[in-house]
N, C-alpha and C. Protein backbone atom coordinates (compact mmCIF):
# COMPACT_ATOMS: atom_id res chain seq x y z
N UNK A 1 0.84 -1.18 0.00
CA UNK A 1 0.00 0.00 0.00
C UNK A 1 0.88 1.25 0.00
N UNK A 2 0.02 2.27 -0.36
CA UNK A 2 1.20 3.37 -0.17
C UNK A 2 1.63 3.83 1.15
N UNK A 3 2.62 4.49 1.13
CA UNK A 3 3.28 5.23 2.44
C UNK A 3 2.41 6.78 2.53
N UNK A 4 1.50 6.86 3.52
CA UNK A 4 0.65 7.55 3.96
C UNK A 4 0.51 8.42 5.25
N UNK A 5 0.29 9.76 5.21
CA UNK A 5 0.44 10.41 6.73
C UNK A 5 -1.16 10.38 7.15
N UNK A 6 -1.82 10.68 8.43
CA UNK A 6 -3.04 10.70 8.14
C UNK A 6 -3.06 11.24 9.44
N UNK A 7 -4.66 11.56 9.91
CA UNK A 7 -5.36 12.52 10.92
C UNK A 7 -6.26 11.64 11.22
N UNK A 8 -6.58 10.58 11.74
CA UNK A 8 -7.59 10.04 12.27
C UNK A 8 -8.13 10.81 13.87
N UNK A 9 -9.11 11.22 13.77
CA UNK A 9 -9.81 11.44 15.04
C UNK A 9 -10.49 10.02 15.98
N UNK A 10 -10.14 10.40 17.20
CA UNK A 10 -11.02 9.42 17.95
C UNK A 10 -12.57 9.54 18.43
N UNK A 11 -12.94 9.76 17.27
CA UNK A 11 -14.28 9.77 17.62
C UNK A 11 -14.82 8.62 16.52
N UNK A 12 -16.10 8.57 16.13
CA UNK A 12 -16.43 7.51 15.05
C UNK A 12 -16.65 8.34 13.92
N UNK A 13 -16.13 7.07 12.63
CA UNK A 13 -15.56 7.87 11.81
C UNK A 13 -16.54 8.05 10.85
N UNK A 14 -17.14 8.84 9.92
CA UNK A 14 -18.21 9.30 9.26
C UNK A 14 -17.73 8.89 7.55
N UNK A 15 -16.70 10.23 7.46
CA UNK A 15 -16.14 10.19 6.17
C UNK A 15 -15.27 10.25 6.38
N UNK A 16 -14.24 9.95 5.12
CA UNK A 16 -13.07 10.04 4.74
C UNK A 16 -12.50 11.00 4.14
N UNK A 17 -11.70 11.56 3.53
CA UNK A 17 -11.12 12.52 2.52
C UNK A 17 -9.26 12.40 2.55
N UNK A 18 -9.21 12.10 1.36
CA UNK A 18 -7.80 11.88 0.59
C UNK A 18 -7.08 13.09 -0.31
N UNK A 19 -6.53 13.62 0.28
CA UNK A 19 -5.60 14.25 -0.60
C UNK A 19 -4.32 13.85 -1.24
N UNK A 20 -4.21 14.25 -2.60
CA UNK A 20 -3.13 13.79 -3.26
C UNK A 20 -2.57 14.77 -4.11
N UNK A 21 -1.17 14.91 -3.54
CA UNK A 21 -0.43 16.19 -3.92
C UNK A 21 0.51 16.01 -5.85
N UNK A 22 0.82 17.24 -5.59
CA UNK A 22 1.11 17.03 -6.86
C UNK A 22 2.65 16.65 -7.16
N UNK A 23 2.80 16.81 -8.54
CA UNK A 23 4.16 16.14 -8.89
C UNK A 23 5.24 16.76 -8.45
N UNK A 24 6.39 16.15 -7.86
CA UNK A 24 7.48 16.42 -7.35
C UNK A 24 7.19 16.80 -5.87
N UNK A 25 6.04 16.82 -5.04
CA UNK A 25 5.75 17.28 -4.11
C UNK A 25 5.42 15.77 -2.72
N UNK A 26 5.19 15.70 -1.66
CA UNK A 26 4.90 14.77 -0.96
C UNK A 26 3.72 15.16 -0.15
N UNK A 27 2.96 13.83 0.68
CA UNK A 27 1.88 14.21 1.25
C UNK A 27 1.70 15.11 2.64
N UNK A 28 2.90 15.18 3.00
CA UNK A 28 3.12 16.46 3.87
C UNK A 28 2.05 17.54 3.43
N UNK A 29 2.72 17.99 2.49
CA UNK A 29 1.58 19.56 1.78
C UNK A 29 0.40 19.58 2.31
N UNK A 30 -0.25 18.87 2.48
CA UNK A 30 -1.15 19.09 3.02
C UNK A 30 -1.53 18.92 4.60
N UNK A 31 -0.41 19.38 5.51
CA UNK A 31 -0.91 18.62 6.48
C UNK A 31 -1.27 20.14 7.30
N UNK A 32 -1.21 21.21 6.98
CA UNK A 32 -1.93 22.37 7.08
C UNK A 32 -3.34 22.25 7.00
N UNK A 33 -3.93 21.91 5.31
CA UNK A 33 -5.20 21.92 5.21
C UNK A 33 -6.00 20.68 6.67
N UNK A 34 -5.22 19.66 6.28
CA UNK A 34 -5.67 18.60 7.53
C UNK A 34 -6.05 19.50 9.22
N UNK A 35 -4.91 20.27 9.31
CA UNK A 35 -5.60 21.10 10.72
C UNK A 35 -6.76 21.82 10.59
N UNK A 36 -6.77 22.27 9.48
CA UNK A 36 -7.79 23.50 9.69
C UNK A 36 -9.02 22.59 8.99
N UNK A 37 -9.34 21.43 8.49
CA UNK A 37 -10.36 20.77 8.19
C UNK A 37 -11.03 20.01 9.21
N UNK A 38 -9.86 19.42 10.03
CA UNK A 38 -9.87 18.56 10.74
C UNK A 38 -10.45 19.49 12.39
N UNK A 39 -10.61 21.09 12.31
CA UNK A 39 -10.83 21.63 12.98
C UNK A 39 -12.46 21.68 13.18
N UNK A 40 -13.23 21.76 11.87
CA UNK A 40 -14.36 22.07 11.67
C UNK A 40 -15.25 20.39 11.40
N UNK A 41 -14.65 19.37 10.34
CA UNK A 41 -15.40 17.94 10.87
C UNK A 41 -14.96 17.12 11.40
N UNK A 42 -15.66 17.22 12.18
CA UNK A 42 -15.12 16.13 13.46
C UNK A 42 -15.21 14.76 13.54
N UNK A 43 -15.95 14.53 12.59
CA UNK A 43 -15.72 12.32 12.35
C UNK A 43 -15.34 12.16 11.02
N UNK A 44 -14.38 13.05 10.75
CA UNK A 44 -13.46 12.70 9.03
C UNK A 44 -11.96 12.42 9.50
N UNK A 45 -11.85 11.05 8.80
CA UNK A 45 -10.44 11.25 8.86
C UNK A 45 -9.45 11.05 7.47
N UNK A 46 -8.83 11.93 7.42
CA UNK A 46 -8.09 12.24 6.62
C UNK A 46 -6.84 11.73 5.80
N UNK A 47 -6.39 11.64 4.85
CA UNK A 47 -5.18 10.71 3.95
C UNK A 47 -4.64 11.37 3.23
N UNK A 48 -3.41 11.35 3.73
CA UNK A 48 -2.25 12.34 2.31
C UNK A 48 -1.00 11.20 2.25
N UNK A 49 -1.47 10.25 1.02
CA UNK A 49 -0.61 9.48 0.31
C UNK A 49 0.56 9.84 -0.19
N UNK A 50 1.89 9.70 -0.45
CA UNK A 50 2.66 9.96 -1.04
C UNK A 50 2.51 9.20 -2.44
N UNK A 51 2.75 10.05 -3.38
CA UNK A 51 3.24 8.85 -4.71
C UNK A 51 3.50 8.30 -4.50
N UNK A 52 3.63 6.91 -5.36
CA UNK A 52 4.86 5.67 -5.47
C UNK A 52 5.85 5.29 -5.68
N UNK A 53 6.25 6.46 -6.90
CA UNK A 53 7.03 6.60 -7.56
C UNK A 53 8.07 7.62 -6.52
N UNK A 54 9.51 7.56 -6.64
CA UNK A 54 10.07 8.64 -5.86
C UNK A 54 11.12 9.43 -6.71
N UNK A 55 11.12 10.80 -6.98
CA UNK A 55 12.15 12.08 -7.71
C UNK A 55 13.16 11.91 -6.94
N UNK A 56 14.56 12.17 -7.94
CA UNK A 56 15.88 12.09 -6.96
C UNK A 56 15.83 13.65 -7.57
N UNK A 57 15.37 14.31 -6.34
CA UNK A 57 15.39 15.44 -6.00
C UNK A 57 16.54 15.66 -4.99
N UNK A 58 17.20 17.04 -4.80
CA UNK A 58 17.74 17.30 -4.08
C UNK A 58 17.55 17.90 -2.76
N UNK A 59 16.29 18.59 -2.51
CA UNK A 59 15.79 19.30 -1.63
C UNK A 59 14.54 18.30 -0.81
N UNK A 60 14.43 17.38 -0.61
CA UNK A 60 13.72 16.16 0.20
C UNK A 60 13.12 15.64 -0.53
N UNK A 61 12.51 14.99 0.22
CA UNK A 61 11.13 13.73 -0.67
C UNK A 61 10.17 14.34 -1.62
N UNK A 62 10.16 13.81 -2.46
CA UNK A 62 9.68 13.97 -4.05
C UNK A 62 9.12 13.33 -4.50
N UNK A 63 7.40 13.42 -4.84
CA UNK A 63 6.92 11.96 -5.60
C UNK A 63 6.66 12.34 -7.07
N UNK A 64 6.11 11.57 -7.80
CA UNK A 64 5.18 11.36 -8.76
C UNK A 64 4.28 10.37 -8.76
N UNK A 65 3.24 11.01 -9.50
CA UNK A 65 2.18 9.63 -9.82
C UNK A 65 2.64 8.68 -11.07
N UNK A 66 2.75 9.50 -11.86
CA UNK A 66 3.63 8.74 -12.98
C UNK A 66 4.51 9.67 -13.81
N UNK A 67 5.51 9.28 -14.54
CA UNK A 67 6.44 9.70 -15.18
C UNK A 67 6.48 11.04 -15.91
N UNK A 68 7.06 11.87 -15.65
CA UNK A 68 6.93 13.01 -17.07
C UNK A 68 8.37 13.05 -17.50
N UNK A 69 9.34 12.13 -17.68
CA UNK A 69 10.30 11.75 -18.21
C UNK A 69 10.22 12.12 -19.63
N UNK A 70 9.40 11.68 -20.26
CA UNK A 70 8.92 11.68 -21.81
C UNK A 70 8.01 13.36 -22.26
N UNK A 71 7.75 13.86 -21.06
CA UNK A 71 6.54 14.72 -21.42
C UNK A 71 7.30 16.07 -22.43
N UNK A 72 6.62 16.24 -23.54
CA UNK A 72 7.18 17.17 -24.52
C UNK A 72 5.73 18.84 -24.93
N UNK A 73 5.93 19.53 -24.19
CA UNK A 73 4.88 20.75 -24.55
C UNK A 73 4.73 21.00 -25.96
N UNK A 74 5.59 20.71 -26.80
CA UNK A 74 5.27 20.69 -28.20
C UNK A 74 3.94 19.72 -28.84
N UNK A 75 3.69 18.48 -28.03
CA UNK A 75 2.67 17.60 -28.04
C UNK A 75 1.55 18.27 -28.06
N UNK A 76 1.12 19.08 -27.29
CA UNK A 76 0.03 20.12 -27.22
C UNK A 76 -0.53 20.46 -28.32
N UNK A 77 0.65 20.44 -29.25
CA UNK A 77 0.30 20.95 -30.60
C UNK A 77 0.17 20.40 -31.83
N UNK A 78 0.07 18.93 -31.38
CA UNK A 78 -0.08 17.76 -32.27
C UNK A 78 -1.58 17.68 -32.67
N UNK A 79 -1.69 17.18 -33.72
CA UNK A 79 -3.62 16.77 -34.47
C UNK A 79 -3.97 16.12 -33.05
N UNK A 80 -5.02 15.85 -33.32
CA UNK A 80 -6.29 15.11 -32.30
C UNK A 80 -5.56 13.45 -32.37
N UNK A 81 -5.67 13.05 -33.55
CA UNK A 81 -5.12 11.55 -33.71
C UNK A 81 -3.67 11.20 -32.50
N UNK A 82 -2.98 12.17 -33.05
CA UNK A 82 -1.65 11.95 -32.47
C UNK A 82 -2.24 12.58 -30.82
N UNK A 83 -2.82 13.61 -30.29
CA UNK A 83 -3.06 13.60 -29.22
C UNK A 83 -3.76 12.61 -27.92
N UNK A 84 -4.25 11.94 -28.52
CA UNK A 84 -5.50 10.65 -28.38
C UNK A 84 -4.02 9.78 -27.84
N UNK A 85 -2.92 9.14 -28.88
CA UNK A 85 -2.46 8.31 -28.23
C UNK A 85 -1.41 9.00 -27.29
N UNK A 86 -0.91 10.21 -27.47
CA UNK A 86 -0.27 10.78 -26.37
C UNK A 86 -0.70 10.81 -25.14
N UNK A 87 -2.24 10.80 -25.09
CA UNK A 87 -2.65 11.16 -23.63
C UNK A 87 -3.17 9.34 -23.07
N UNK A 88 -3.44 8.41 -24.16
CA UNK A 88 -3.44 7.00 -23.62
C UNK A 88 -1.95 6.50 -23.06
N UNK A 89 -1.18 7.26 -23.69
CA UNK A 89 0.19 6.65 -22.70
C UNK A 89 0.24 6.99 -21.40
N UNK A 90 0.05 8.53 -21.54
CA UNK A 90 0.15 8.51 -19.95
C UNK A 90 -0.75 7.87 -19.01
N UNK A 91 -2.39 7.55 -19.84
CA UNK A 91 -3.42 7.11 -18.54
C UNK A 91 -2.59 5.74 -18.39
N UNK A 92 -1.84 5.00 -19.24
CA UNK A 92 -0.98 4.19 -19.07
C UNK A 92 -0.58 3.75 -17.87
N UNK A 93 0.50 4.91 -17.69
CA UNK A 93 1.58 5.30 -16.66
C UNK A 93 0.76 5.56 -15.70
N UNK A 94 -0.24 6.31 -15.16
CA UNK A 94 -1.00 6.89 -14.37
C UNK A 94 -1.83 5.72 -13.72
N UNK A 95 -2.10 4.09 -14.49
CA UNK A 95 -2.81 3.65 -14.05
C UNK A 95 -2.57 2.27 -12.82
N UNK A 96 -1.04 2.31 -12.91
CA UNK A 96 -0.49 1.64 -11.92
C UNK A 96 -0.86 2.44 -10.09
N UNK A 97 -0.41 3.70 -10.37
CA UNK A 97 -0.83 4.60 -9.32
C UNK A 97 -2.29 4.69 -9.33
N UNK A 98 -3.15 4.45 -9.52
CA UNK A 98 -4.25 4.32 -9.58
C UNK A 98 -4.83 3.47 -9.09
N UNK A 99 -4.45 1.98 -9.58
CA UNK A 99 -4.42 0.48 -8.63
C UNK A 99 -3.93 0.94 -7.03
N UNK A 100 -3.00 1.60 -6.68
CA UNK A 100 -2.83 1.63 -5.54
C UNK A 100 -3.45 2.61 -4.83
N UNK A 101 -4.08 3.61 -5.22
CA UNK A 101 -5.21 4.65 -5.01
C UNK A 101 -6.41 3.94 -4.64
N UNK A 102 -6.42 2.84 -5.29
CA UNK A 102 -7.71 1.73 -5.28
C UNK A 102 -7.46 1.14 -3.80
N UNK A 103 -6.38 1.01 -3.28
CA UNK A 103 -6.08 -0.25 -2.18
C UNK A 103 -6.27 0.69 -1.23
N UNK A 104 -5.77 1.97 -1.19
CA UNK A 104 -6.10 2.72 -0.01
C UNK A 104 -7.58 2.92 -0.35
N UNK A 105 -8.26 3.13 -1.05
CA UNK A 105 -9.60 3.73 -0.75
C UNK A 105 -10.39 2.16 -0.11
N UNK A 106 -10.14 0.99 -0.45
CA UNK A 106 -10.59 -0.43 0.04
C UNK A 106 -10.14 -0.53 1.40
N UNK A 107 -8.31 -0.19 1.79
CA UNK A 107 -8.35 -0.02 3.37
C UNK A 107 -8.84 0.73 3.98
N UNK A 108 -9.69 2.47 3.55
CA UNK A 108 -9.94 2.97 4.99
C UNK A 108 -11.58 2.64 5.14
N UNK A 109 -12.57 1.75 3.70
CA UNK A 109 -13.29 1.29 3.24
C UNK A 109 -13.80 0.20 5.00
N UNK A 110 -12.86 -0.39 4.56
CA UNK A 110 -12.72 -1.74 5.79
C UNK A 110 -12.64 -1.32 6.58
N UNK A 111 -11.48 -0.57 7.18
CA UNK A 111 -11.22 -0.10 8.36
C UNK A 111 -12.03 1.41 8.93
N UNK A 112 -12.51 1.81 8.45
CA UNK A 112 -13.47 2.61 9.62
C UNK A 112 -15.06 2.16 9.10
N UNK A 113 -15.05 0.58 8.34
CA UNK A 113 -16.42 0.32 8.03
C UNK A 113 -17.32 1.41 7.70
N UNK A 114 -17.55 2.34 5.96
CA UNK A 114 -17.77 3.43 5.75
C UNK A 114 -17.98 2.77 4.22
N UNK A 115 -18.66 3.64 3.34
CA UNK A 115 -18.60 3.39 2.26
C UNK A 115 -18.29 4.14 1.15
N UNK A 116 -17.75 3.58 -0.45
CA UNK A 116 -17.19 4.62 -1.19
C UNK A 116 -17.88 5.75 -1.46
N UNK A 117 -19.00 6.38 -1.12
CA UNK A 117 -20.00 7.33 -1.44
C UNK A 117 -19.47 8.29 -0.22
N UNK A 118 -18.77 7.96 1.20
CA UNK A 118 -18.94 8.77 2.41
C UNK A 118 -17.07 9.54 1.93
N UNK A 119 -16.57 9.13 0.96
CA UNK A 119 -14.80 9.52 0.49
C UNK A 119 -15.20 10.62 -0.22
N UNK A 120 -14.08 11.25 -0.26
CA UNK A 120 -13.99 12.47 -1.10
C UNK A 120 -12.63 12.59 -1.47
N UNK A 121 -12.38 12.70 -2.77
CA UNK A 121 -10.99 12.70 -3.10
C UNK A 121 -10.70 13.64 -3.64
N UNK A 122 -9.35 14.33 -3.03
CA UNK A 122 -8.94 15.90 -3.78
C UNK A 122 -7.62 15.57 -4.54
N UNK A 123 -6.81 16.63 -5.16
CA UNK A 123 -5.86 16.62 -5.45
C UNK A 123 -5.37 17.98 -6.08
N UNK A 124 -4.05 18.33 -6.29
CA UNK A 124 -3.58 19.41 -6.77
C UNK A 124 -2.49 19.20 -7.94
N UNK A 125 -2.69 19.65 -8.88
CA UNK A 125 -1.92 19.22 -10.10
C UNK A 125 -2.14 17.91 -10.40
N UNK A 126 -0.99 17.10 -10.59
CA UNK A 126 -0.86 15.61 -11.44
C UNK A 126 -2.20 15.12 -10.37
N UNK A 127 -2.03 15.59 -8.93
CA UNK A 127 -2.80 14.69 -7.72
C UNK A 127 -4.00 14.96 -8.29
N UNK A 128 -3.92 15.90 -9.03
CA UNK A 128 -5.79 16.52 -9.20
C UNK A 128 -6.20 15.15 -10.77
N UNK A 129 -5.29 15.16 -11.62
CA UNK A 129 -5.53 14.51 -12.15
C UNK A 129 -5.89 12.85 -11.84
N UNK A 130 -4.99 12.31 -10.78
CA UNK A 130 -5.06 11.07 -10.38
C UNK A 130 -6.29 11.30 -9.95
N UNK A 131 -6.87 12.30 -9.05
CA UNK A 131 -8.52 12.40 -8.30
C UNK A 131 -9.26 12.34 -8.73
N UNK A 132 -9.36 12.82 -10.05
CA UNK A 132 -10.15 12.45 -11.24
C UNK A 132 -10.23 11.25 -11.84
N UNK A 133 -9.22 10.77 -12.17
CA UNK A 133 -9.29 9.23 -12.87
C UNK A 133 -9.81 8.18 -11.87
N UNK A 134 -8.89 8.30 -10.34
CA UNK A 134 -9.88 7.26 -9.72
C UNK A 134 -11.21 7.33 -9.26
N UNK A 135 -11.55 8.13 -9.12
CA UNK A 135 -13.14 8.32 -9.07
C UNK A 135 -14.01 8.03 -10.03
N UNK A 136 -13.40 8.48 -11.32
CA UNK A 136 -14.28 7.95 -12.51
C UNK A 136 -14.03 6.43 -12.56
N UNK A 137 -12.92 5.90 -12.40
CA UNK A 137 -12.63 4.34 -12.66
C UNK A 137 -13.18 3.44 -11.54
N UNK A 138 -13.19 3.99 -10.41
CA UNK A 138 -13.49 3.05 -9.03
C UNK A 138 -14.56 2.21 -9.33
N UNK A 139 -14.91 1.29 -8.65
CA UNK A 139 -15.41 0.18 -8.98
C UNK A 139 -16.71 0.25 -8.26
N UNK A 140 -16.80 1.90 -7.54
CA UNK A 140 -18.46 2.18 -6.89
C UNK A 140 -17.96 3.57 -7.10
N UNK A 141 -19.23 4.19 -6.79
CA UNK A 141 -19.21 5.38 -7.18
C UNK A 141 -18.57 6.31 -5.34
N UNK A 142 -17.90 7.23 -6.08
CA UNK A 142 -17.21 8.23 -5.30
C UNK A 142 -17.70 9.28 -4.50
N UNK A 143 -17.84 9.84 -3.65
CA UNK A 143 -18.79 10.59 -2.97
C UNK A 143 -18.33 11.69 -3.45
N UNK A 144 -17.24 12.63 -3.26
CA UNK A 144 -16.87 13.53 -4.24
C UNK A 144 -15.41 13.30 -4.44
């Protein structure tokens, strides 16, 4: 599963909410918003996953969801045809991290006995993108 910081309250748990930061960044980032959320609902508990993937960054821990090794801004400016398979590579790449987006949303699923409708998944940049794909892909529907 992934390596995860989190805010569980001791009270009983209602909903969930996952944040997932963006590229080159770790789930720290958010552990601001976690206080000041975590201030106002009081039976949510909270998930800031790190990527899987890890940047040999120089300035600390660094994730990605998936690769932009390959990524070229000139692509942008390719026909529709050629854009179509540019952007299936990456859901490609994107969809391994995704499987594991899946395992955390099934563990806090189980473990605070809750269901995928009571989650809410955010993200910022690439994270915003992963928040999007697993919600549309999940295998029940997403609460937001």
């Amino acid at each position: 599963m992934l390596d995860v910081i989190d805010y569980i309250p001791k009270t009983e748990i209602k909903k969930a909410v996952i944040f997932l930061h963006g590229y080159g960044s770790n789930g720290h980032d958010f552990s601001s918003l976690i206080y000041e959320f975590s201030r106002h609902l009081k039976n949510v508990a909270f998930y800031c996953p790190n990527a899987p993937k890890p940047l040999n960054y120089n300035f600390g821990e660094a994730y990605e969801w998936f690769s932009l090794d390959n990524y070229n801004p000139e692509q942008l400016k390719l026909n529709i045809d050629q854009m179509k398979y540019v952007f299936s590579e990456y859901s490609a790449l994107a969809n391994d991290s995704r499987l594991k987006i899946n395992e955390l949303i099934d563990f806090i699923k189980n473990n605070h006995k809750i269901e995928a409708k009571d989650i809410a998944i955010l993200g910022f940049s690439q994270g915003g993108l992963m928040a999007i794909l697993t919600s549309l892909l999940y295998e029940e529907e997403i609460g937001a």
